[in-house]
N, C-alpha and C. Protein backbone atom coordinates (compact mmCIF):
# COMPACT_ATOMS: atom_id res chain seq x y z
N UNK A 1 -8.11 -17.22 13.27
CA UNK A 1 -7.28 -16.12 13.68
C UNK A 1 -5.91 -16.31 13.04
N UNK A 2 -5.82 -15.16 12.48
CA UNK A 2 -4.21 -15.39 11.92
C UNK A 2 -3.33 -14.59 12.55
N UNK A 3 -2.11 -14.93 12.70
CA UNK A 3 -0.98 -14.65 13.77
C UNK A 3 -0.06 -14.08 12.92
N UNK A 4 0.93 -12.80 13.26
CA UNK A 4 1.75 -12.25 11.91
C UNK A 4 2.76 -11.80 12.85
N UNK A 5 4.01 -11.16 12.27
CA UNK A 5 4.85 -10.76 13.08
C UNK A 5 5.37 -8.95 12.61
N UNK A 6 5.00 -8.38 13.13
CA UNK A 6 5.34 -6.71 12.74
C UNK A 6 6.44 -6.33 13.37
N UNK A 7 7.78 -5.62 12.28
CA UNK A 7 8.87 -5.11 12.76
C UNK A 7 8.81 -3.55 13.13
N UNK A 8 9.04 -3.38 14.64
CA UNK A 8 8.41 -1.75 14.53
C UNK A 8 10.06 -1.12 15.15
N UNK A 9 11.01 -0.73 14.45
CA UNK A 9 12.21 0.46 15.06
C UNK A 9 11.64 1.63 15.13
N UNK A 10 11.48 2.01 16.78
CA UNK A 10 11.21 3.68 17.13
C UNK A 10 12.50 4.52 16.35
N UNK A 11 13.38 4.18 16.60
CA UNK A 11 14.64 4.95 16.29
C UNK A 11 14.81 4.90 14.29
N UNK A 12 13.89 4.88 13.63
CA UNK A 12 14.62 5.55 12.79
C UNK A 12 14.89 6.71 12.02
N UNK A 13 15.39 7.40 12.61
CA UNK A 13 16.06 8.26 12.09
C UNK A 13 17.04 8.69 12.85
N UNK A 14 18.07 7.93 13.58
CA UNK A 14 19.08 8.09 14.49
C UNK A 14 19.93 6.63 13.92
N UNK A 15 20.93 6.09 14.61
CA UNK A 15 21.78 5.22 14.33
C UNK A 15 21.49 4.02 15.13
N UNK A 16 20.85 4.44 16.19
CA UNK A 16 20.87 3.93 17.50
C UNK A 16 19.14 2.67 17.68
N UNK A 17 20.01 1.77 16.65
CA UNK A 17 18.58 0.69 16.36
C UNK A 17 18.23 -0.24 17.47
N UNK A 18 16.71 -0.46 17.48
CA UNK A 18 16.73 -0.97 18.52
C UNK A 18 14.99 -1.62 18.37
N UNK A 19 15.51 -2.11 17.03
CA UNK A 19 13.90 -2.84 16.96
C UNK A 19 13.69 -4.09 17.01
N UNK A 20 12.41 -4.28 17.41
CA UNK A 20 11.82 -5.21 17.59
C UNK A 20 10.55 -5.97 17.20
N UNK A 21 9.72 -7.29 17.44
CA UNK A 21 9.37 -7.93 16.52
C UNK A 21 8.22 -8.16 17.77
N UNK A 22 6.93 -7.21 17.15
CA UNK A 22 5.66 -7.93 17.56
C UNK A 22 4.73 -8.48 17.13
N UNK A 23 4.21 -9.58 17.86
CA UNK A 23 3.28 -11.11 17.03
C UNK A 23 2.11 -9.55 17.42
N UNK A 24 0.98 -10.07 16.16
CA UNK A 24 -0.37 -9.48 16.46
C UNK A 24 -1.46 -10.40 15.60
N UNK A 25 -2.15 -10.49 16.38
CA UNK A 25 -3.60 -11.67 15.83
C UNK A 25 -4.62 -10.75 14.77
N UNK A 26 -4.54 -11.23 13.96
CA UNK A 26 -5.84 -10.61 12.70
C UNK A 26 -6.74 -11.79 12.62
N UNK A 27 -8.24 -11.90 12.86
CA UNK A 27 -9.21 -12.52 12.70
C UNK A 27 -9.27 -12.70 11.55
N UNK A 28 -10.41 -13.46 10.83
CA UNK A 28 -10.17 -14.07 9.74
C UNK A 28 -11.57 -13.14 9.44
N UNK A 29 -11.71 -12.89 7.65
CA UNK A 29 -12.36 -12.21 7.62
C UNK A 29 -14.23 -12.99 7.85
N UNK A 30 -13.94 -14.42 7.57
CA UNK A 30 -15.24 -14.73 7.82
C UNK A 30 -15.96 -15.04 9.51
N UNK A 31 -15.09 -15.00 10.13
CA UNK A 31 -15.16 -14.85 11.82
C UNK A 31 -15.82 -13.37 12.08
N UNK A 32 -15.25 -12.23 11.36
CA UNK A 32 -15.64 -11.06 11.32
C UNK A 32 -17.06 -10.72 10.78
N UNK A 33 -17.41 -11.41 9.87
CA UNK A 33 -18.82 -11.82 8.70
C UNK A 33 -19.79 -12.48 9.71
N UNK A 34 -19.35 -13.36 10.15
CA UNK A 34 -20.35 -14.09 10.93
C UNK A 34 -20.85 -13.11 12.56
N UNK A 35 -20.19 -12.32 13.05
CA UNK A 35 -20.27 -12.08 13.90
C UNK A 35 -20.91 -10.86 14.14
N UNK A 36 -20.91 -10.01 12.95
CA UNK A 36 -21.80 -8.56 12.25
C UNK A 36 -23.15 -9.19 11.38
N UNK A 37 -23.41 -10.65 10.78
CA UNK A 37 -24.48 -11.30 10.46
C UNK A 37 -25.07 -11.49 11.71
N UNK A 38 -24.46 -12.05 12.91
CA UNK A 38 -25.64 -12.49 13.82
C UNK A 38 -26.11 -11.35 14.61
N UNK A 39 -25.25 -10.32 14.91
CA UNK A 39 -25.57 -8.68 15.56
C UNK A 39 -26.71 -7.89 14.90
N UNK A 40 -26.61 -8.41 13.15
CA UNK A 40 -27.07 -7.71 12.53
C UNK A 40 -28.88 -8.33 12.49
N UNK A 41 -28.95 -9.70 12.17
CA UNK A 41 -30.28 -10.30 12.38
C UNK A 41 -31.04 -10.45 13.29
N UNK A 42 -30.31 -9.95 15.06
CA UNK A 42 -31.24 -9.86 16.00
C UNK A 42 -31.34 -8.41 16.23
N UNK A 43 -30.97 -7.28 15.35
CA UNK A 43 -31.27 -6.09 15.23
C UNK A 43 -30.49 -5.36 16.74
N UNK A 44 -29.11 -6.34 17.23
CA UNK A 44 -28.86 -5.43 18.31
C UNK A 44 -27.55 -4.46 17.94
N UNK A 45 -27.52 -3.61 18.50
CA UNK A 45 -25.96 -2.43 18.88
C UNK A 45 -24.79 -3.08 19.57
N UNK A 46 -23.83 -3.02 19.22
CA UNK A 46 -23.07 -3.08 19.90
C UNK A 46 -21.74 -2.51 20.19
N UNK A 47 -21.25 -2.13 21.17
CA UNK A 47 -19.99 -1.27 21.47
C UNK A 47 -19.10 -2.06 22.15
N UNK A 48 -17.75 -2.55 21.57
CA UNK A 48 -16.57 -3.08 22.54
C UNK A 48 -15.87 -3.21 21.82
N UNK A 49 -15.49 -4.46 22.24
CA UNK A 49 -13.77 -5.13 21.80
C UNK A 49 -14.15 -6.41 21.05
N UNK A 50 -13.70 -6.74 19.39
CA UNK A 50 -13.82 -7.79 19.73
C UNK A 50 -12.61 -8.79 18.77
N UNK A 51 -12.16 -9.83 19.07
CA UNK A 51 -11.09 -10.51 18.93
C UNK A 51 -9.75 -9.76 19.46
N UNK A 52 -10.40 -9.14 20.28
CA UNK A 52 -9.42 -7.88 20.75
C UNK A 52 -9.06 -7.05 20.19
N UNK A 53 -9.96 -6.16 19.22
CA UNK A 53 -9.69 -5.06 18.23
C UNK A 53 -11.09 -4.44 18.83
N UNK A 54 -10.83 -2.95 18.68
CA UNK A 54 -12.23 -2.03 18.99
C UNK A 54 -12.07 -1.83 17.24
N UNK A 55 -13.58 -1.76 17.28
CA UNK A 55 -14.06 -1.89 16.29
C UNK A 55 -13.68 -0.38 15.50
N UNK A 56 -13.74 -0.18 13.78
CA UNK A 56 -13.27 0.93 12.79
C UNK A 56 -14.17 0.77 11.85
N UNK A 57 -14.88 1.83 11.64
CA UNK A 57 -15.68 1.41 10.13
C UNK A 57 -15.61 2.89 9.64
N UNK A 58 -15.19 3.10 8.36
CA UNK A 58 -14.94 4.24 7.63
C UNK A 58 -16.75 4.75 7.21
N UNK A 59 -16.14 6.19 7.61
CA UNK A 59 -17.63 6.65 6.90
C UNK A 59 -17.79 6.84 4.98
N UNK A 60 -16.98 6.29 4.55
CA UNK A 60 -16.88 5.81 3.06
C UNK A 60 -17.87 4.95 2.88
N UNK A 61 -17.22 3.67 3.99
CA UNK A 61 -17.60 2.66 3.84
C UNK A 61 -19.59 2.51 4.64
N UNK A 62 -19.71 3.12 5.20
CA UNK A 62 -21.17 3.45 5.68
C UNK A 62 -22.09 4.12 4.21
N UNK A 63 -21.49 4.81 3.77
CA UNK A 63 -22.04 5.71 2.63
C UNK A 63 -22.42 4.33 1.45
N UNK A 64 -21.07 3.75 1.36
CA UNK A 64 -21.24 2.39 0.32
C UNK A 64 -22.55 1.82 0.65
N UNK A 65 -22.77 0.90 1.56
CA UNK A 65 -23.91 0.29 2.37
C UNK A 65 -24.81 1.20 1.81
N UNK A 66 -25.22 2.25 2.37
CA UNK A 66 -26.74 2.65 2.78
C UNK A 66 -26.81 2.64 1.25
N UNK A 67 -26.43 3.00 -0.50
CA UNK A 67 -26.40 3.40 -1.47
C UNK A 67 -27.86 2.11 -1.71
């Protein structure tokens, strides 16, 4: 898991700054590999959360696959 720090100011476009600095965890991509390999070889579904991200998969990226 990698740990990063994101600067997010609501206010800009006013004078009135007031930002701040949030840590957010990005999994590593082979944690992510391993974990869609083992879902994928016991042929199950799955719907949630995981490393604490709900899951995103572009329908680009579905189209790539099935080719």
């Amino acid at each position: 898991m990698n740990t990063m720090k994101i600067l997010v100011d609501p206010h800009t476009r006013s004078s009135n700054s007031s930002a701040v600095v949030i840590p957010v965890s990005v999994p590593d991509l082979s944690e992510v590999r391993r974990l869609a390999y083992d879902l994928h070889s016991k042929a199950e579904a799955w719907l949630g959360e995981a490393f604490g991200w709900l899951p995103n998969i572009s329908q680009r990226w579905i189209l790539k696959v099935l080719r």
